[in-house]
PDB file of N, CA and C in Angstrom:
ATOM      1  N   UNK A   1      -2.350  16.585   0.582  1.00  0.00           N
ATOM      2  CA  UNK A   1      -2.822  15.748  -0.506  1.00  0.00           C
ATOM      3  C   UNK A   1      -2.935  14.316   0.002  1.00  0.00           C
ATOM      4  N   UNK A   2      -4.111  13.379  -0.127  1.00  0.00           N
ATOM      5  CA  UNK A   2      -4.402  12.383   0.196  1.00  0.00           C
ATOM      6  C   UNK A   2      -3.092  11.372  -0.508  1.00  0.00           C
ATOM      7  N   UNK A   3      -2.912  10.420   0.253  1.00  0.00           N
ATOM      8  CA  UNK A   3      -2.133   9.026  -0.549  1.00  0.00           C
ATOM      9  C   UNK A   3      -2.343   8.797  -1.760  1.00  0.00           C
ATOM     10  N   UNK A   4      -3.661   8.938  -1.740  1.00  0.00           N
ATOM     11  CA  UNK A   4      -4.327   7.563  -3.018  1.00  0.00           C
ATOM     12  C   UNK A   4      -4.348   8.518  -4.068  1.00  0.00           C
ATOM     13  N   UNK A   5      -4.077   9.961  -4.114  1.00  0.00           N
ATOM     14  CA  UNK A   5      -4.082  10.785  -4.961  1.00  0.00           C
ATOM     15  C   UNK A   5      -2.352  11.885  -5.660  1.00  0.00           C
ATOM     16  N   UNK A   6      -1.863  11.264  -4.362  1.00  0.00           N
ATOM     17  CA  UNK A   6      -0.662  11.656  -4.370  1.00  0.00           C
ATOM     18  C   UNK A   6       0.144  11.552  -5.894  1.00  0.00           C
ATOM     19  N   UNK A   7       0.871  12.824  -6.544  1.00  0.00           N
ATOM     20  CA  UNK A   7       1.570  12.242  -7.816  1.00  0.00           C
ATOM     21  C   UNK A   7       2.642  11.478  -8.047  1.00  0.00           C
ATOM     22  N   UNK A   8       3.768  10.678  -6.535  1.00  0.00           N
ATOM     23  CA  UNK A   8       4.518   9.912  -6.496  1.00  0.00           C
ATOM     24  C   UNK A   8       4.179   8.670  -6.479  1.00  0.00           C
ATOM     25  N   UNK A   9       2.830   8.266  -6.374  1.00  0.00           N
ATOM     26  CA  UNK A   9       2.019   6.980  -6.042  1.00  0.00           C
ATOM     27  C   UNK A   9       1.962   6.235  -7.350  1.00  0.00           C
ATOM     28  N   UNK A  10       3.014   6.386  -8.289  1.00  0.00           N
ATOM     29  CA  UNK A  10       3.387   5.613  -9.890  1.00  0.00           C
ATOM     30  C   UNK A  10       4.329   4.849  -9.707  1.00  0.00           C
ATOM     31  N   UNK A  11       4.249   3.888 -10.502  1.00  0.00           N
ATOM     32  CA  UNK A  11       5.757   3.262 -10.726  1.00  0.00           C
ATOM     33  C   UNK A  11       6.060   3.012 -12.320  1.00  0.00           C
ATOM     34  N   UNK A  12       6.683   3.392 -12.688  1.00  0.00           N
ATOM     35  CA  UNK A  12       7.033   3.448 -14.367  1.00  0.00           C
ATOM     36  C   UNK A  12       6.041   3.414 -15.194  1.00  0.00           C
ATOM     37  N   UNK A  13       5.097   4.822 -14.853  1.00  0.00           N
ATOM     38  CA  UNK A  13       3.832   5.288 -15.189  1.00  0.00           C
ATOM     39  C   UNK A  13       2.751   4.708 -15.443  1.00  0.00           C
ATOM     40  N   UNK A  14       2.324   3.588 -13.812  1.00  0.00           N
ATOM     41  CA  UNK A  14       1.735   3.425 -13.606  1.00  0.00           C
ATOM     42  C   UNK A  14       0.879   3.404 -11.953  1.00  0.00           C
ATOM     43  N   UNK A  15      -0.082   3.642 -11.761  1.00  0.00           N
ATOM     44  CA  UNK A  15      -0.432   4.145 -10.704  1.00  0.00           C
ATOM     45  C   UNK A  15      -0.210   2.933  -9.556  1.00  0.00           C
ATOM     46  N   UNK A  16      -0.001   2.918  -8.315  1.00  0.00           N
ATOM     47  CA  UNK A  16      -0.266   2.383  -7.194  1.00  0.00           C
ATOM     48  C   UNK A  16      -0.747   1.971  -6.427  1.00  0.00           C
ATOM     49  N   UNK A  17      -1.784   2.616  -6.201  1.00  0.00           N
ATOM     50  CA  UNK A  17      -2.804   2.641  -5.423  1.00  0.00           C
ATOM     51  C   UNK A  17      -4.033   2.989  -5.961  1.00  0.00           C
ATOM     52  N   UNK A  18      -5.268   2.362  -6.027  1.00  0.00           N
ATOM     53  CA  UNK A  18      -4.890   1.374  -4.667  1.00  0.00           C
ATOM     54  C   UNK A  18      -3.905  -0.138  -4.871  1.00  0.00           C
ATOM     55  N   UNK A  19      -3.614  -1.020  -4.288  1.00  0.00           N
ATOM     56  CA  UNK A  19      -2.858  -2.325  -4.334  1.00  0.00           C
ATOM     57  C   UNK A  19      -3.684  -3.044  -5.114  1.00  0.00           C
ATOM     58  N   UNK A  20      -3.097  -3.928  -5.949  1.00  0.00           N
ATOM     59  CA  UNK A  20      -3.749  -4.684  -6.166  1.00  0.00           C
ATOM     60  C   UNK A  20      -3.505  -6.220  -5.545  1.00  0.00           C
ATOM     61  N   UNK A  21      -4.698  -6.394  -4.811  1.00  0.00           N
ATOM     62  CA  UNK A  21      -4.311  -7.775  -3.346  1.00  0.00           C
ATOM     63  C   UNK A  21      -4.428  -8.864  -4.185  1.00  0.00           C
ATOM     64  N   UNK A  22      -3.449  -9.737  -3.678  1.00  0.00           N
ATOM     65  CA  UNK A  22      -3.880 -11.149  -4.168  1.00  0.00           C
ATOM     66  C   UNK A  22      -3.597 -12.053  -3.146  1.00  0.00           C
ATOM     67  N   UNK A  23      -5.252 -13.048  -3.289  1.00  0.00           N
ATOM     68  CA  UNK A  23      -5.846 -13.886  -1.962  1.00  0.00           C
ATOM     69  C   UNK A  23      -4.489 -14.995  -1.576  1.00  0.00           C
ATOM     70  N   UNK A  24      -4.097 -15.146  -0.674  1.00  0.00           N
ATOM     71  CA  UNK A  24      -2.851 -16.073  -0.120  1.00  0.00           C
ATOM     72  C   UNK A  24      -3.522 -17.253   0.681  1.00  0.00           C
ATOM     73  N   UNK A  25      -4.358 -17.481   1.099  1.00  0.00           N
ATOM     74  CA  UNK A  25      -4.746 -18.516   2.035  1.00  0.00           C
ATOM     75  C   UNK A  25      -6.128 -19.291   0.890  1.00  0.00           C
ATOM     76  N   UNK A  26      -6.582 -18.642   0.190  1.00  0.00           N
ATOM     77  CA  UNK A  26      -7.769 -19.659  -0.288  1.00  0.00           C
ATOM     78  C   UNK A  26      -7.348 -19.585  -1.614  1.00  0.00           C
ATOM     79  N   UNK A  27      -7.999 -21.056  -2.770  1.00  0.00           N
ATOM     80  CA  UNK A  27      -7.993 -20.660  -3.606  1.00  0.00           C
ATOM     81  C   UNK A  27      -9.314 -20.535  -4.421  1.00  0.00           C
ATOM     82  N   UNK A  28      -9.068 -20.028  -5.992  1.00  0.00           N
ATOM     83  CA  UNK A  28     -10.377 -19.393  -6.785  1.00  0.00           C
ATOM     84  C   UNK A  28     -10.459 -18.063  -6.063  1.00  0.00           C
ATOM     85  N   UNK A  29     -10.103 -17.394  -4.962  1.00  0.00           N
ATOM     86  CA  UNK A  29     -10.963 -15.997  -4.728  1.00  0.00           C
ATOM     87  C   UNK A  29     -10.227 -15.370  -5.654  1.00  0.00           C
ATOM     88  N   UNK A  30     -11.067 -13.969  -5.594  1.00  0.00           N
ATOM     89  CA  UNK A  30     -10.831 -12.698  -6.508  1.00  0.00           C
ATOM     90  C   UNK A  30      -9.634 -12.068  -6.194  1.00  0.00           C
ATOM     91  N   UNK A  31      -8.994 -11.381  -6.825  1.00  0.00           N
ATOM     92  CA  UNK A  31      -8.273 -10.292  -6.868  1.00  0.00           C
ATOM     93  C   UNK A  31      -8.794  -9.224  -6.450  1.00  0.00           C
ATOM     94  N   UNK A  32      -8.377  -8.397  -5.421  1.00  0.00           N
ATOM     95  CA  UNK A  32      -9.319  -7.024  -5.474  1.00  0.00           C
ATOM     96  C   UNK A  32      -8.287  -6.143  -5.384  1.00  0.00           C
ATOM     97  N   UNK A  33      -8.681  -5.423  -6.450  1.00  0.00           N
ATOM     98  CA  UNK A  33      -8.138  -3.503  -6.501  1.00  0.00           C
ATOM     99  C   UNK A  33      -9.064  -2.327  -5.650  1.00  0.00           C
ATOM    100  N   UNK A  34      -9.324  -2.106  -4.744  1.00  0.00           N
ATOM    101  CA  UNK A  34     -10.160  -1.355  -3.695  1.00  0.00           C
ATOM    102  C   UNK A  34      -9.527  -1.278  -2.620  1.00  0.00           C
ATOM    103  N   UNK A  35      -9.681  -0.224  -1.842  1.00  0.00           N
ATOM    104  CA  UNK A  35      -9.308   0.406  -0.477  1.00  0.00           C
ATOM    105  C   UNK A  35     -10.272  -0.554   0.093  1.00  0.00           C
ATOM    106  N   UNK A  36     -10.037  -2.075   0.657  1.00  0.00           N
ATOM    107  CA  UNK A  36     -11.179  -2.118   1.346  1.00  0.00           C
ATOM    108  C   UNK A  36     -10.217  -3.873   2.361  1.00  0.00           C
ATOM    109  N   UNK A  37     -10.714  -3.921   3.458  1.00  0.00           N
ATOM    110  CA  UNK A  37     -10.026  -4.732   4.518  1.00  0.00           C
ATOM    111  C   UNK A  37      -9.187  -3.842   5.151  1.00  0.00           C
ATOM    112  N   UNK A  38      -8.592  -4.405   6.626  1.00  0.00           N
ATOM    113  CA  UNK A  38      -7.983  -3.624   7.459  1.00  0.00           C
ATOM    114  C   UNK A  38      -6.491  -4.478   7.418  1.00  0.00           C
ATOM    115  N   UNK A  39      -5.353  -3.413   7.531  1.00  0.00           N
ATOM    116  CA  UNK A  39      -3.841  -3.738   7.090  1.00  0.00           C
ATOM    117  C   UNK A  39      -3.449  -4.614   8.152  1.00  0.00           C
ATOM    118  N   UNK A  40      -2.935  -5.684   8.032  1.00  0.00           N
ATOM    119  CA  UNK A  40      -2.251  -6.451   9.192  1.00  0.00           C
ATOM    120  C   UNK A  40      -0.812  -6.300   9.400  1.00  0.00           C
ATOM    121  N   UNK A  41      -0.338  -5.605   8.505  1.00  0.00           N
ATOM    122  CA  UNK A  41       1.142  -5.840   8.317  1.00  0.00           C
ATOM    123  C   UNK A  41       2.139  -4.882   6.985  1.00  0.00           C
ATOM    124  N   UNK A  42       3.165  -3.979   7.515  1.00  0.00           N
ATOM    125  CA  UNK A  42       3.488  -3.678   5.981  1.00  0.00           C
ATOM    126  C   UNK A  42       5.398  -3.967   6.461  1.00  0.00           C
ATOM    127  N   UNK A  43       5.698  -4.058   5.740  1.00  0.00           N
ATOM    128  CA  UNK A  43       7.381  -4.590   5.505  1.00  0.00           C
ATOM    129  C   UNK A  43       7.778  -3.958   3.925  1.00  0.00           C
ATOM    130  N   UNK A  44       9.341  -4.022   4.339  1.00  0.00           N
ATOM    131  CA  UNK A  44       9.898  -3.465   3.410  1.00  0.00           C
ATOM    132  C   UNK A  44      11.399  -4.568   3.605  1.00  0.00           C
ATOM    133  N   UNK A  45      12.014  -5.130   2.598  1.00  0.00           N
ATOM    134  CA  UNK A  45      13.368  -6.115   2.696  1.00  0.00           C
ATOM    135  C   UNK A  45      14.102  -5.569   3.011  1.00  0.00           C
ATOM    136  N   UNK A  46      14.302  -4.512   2.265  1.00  0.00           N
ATOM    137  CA  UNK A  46      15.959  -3.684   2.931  1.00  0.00           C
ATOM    138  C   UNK A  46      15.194  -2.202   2.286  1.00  0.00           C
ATOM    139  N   UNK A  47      15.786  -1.478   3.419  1.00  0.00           N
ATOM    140  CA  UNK A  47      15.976   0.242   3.515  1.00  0.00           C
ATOM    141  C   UNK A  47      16.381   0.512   2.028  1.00  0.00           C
ATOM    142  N   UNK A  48      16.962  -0.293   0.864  1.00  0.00           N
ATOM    143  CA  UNK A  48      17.454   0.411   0.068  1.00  0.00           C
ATOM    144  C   UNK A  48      16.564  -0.019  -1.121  1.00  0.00           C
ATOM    145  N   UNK A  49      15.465  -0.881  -0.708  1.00  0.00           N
ATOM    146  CA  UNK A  49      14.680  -1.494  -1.787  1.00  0.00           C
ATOM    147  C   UNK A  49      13.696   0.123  -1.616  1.00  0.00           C
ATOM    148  N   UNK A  50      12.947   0.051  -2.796  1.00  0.00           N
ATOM    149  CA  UNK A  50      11.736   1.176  -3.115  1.00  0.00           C
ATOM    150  C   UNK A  50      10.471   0.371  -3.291  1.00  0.00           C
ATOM    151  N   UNK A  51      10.198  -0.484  -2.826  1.00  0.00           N
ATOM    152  CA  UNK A  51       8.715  -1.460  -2.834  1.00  0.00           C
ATOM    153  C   UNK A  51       8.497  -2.144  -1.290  1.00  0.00           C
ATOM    154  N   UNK A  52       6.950  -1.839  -1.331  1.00  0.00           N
ATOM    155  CA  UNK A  52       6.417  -2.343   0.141  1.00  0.00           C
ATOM    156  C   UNK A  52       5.588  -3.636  -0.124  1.00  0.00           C
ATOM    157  N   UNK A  53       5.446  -4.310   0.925  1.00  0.00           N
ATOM    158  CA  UNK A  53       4.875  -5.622   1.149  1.00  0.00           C
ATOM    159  C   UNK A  53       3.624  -5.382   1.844  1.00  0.00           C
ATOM    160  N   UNK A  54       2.428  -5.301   1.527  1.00  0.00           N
ATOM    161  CA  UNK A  54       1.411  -4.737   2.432  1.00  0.00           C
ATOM    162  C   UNK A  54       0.550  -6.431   2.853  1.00  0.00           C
ATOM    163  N   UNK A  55      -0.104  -6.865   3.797  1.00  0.00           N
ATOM    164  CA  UNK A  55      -0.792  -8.099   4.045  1.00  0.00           C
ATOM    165  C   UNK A  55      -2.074  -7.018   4.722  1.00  0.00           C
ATOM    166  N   UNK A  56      -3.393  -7.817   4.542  1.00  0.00           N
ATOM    167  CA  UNK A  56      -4.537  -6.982   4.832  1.00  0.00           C
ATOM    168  C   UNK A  56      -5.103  -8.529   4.675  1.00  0.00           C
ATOM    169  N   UNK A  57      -6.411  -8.185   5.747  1.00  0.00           N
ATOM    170  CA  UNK A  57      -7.591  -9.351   5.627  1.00  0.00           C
ATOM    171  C   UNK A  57      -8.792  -8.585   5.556  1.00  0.00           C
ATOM    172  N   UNK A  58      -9.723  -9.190   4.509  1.00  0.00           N
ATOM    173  CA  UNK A  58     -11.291  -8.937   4.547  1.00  0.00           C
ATOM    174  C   UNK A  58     -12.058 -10.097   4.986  1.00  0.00           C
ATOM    175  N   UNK A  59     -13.355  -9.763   4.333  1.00  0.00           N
ATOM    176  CA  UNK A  59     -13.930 -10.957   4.186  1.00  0.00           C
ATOM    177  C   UNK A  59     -14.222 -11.894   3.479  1.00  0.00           C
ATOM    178  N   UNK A  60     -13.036 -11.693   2.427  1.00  0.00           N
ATOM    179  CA  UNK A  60     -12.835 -13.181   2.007  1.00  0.00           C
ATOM    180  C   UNK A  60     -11.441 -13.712   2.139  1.00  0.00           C
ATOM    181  N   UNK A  61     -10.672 -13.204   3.060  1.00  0.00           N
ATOM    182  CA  UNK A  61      -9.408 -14.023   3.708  1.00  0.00           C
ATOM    183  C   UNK A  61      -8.382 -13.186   3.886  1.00  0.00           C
ATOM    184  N   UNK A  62      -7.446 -13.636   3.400  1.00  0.00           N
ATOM    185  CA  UNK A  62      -5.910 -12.701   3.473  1.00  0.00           C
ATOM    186  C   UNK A  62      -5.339 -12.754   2.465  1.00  0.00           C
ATOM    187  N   UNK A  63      -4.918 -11.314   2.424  1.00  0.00           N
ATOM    188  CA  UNK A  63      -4.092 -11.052   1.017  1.00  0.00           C
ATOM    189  C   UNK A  63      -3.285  -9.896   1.316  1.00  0.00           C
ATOM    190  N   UNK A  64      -2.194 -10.622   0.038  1.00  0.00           N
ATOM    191  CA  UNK A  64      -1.054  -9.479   0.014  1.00  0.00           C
ATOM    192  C   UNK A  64      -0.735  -8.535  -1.472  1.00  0.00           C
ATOM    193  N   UNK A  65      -0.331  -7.900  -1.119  1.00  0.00           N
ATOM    194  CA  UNK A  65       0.169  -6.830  -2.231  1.00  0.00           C
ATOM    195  C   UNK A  65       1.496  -6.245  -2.092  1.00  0.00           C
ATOM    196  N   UNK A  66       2.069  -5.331  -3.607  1.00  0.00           N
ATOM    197  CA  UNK A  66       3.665  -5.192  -3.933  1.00  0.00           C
ATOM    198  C   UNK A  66       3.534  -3.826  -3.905  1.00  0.00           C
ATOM    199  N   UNK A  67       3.402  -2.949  -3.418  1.00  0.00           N
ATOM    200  CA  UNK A  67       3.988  -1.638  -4.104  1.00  0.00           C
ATOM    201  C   UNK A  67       4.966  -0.729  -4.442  1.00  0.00           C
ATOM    202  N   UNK A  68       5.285  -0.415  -5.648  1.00  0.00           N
ATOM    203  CA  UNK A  68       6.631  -0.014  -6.011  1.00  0.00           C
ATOM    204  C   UNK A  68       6.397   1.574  -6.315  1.00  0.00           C
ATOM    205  N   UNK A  69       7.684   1.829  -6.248  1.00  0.00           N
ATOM    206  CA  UNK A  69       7.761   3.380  -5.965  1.00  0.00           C
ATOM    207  C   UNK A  69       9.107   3.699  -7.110  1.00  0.00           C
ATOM    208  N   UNK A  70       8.748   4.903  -7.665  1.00  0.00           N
ATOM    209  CA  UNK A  70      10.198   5.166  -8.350  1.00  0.00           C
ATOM    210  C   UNK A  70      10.711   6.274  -7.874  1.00  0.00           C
ATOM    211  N   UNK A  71      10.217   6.767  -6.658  1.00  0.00           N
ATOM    212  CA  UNK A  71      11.074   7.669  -5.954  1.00  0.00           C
ATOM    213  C   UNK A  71      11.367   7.111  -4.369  1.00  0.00           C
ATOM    214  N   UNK A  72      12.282   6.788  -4.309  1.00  0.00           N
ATOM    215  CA  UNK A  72      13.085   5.760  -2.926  1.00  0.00           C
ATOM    216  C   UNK A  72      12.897   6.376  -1.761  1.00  0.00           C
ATOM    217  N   UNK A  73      13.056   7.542  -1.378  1.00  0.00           N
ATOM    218  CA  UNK A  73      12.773   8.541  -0.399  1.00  0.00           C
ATOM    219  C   UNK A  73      11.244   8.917  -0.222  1.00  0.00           C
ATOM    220  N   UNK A  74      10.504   9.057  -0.835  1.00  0.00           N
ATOM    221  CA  UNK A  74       9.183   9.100  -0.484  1.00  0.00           C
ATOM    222  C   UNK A  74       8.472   7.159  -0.492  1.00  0.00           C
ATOM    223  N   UNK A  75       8.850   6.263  -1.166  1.00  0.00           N
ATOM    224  CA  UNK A  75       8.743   4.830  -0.182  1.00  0.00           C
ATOM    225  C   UNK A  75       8.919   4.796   1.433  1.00  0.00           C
ATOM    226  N   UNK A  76       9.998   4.991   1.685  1.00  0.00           N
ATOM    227  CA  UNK A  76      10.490   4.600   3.330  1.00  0.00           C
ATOM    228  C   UNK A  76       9.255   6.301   3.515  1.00  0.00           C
ATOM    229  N   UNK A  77       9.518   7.379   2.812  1.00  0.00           N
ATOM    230  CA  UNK A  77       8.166   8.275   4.072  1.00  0.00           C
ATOM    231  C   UNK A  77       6.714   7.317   4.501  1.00  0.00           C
ATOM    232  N   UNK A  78       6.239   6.738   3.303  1.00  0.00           N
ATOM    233  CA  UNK A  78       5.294   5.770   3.093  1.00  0.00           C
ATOM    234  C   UNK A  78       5.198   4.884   3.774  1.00  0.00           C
ATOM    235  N   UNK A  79       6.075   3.742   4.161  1.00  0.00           N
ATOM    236  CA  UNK A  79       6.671   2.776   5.172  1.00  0.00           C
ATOM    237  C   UNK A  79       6.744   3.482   6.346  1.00  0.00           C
ATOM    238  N   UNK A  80       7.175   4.586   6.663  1.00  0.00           N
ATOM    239  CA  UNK A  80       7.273   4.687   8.550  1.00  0.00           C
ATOM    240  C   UNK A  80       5.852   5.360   8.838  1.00  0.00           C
ATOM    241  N   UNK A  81       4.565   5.953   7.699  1.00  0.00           N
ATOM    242  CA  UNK A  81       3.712   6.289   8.050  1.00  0.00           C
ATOM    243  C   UNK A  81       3.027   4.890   8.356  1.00  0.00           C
ATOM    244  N   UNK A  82       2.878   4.282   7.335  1.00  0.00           N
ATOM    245  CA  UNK A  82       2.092   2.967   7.228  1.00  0.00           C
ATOM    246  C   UNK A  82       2.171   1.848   8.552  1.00  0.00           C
ATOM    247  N   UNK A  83       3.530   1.993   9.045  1.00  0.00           N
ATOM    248  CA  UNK A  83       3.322   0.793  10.191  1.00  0.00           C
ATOM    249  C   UNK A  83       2.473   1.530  11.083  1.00  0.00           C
ATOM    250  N   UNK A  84       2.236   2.639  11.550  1.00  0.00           N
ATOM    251  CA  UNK A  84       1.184   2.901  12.458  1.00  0.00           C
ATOM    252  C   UNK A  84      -0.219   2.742  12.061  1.00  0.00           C
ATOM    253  N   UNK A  85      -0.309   2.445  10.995  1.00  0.00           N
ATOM    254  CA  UNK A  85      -1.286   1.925  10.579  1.00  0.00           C
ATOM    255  C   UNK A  85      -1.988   0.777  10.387  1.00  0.00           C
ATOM    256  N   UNK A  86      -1.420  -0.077  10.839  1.00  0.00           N
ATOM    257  CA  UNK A  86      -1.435  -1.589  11.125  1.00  0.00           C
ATOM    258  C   UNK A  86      -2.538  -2.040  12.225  1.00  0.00           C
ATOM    259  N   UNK A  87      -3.903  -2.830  11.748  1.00  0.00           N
ATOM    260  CA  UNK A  87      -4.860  -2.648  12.305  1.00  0.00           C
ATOM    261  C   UNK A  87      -5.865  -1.918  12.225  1.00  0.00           C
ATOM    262  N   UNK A  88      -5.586  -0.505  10.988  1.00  0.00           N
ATOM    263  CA  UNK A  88      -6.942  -0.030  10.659  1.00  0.00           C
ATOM    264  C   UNK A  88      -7.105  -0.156   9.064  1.00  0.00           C
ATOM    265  N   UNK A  89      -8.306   0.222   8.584  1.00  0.00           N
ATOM    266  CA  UNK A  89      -8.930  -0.037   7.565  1.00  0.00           C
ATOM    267  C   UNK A  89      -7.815   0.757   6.314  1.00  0.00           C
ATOM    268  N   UNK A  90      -7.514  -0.770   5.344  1.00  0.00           N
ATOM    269  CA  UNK A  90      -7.291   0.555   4.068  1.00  0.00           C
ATOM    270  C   UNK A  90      -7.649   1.561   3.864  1.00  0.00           C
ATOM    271  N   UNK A  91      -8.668   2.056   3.541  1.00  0.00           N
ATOM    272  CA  UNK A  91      -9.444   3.318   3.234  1.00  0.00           C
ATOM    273  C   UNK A  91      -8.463   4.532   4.354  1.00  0.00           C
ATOM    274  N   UNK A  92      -8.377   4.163   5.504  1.00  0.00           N
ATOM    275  CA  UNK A  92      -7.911   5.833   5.898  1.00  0.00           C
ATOM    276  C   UNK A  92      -6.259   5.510   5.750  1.00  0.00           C
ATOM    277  N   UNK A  93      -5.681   4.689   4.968  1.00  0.00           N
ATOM    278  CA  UNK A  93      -3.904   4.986   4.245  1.00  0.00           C
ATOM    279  C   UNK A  93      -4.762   5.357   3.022  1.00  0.00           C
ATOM    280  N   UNK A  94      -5.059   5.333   2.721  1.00  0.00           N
ATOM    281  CA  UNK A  94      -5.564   6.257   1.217  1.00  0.00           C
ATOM    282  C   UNK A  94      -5.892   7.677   1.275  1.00  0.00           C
ATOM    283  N   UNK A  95      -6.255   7.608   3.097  1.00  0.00           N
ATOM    284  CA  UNK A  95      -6.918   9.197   3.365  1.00  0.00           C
ATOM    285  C   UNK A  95      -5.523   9.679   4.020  1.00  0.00           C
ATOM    286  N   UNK A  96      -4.403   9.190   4.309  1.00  0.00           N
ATOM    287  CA  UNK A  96      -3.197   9.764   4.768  1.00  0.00           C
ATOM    288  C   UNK A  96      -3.026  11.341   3.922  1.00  0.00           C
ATOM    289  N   UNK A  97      -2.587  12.142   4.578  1.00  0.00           N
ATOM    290  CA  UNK A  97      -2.611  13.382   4.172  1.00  0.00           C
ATOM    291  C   UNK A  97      -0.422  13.105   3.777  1.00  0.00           C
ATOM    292  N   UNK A  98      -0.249  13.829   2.488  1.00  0.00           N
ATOM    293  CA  UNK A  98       1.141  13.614   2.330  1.00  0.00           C
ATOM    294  C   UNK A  98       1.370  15.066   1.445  1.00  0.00           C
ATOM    295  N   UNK A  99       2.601  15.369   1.704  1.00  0.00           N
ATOM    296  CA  UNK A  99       2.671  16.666   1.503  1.00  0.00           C
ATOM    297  C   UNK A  99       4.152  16.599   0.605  1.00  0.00           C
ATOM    298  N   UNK A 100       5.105  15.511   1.051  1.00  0.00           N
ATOM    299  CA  UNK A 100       6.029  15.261   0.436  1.00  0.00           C
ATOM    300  C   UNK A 100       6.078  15.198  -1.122  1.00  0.00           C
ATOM    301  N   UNK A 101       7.347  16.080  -1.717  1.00  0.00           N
ATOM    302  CA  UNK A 101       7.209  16.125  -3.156  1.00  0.00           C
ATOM    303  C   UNK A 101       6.685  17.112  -4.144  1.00  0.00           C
ATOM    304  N   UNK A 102       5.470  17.820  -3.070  1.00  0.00           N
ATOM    305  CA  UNK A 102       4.321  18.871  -4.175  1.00  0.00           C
ATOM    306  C   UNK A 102       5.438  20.070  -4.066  1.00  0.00           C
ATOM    307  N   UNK A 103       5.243  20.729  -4.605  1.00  0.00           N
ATOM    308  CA  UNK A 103       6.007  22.056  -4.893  1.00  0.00           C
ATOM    309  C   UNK A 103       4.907  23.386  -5.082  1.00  0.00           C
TER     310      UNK A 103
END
């Protein structure tokens, strides 16, 4: 099952993904909710937090996003997939295949 479709991808029944980015270096730009720029960076504060820090640039600058998770154990699966992902396009962490959770 893809990421972006995944049924853990909620947080107090609301969906996740995609992020919703918000621009850090300019101001007036947009907000964007879309799989779209390539990830520069994802962090997490502590192992025991359930929310990721994602940073991504397009072409209209750099932006970051929060994502929260209400299941703690499938976050950190999310987090150790995601840093190898650092450097390619949102769109294929959305196409991450995740298997964790389905029954």
């Amino acid at each position: 099952m893809k990421l972006r479709d995944h049924p853990l991808m909620f947080h107090e029944g609301l969906r996740t993904w995609p992020p919703i980015w918000v621009c850090v270096n300019r101001k007036n730009k947009p907000i964007e909710h879309d799989e779209i720029g390539t990830l520069t960076q994802v962090s997490i504060r502590t192992l025991r937090d359930s929310w990721l820090i994602l940073w991504m640039n397009n072409h209209n600058g750099e932006y970051f996003a929060l994502i929260y998770f209400d299941d703690h154990r499938f976050c950190l699966e999310v987090y150790e997939h995601m840093k190898d992902y650092v450097g390619k396009p949102i769109q294929d962490i959305g196409d991450l295949e995740f298997w964790y959770g389905i029954h």
